[in-house]
Protein backbone atom coordinates (compact mmCIF):
# COMPACT_ATOMS: atom_id res chain seq x y z
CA UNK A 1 -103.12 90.39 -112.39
CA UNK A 2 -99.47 90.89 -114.15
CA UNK A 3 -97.06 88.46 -115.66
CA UNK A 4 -94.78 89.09 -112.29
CA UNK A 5 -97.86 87.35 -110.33
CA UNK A 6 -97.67 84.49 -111.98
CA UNK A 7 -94.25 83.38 -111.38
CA UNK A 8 -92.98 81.92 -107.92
CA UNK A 9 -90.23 84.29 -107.66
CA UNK A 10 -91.34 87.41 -108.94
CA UNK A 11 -88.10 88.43 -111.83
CA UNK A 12 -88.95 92.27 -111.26
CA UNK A 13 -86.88 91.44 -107.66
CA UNK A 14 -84.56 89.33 -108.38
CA UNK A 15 -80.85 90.17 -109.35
CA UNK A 16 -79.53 88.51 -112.05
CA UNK A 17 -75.86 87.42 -110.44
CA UNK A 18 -74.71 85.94 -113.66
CA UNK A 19 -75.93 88.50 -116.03
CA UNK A 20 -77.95 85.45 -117.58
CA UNK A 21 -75.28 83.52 -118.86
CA UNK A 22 -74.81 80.33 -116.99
CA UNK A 23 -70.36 79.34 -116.14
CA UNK A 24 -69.27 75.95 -115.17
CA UNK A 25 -66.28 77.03 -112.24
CA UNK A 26 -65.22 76.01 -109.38
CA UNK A 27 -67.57 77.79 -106.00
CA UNK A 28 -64.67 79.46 -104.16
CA UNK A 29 -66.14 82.64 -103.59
CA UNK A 30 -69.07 84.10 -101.41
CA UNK A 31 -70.47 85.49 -105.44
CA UNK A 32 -70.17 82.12 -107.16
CA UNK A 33 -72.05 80.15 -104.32
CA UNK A 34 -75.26 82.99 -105.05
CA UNK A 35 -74.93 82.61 -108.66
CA UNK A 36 -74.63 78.64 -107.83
CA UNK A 37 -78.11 78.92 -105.78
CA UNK A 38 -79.50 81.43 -108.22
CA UNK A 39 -78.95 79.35 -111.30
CA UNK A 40 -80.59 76.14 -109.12
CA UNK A 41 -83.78 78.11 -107.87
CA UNK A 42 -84.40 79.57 -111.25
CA UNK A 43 -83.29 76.70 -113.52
CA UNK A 44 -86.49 75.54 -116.08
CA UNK A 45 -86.66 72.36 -117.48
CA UNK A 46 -89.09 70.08 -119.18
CA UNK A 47 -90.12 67.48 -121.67
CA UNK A 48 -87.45 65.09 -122.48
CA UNK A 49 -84.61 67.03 -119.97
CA UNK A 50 -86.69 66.91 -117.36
CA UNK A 51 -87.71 63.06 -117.55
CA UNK A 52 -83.96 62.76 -117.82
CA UNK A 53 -83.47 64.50 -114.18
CA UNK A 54 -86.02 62.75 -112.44
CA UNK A 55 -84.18 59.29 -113.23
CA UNK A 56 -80.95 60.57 -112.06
């Protein structure tokens, strides 16, 4: 088994839209609405952050 197996979306085929660094902008075109989804599906939280979500 490798690392890539492990994960849910396997990063070996997944393209990095933002270049890893995250923008707060406005979604106005068809590329900021996939980095938008991309950043959502691949977002990692936990401990303290993610108690925080789940009360929002």
């Amino acid at each position: 088994m490798k690392n890539k197996d492990l994960f849910n979306l396997n990063p070996t085929e997944i393209n990095i839209k933002n270049d890893g660094v995250a923008k707060i902008k406005t979604l106005l075109e068809s590329d900021d609405l996939a980095i938008a989804e991309y950043e959502l599906k691949t977002f990692v939280c936990e401990g303290e952050y993610h108690d925080g979500l789940k009360r929002f």
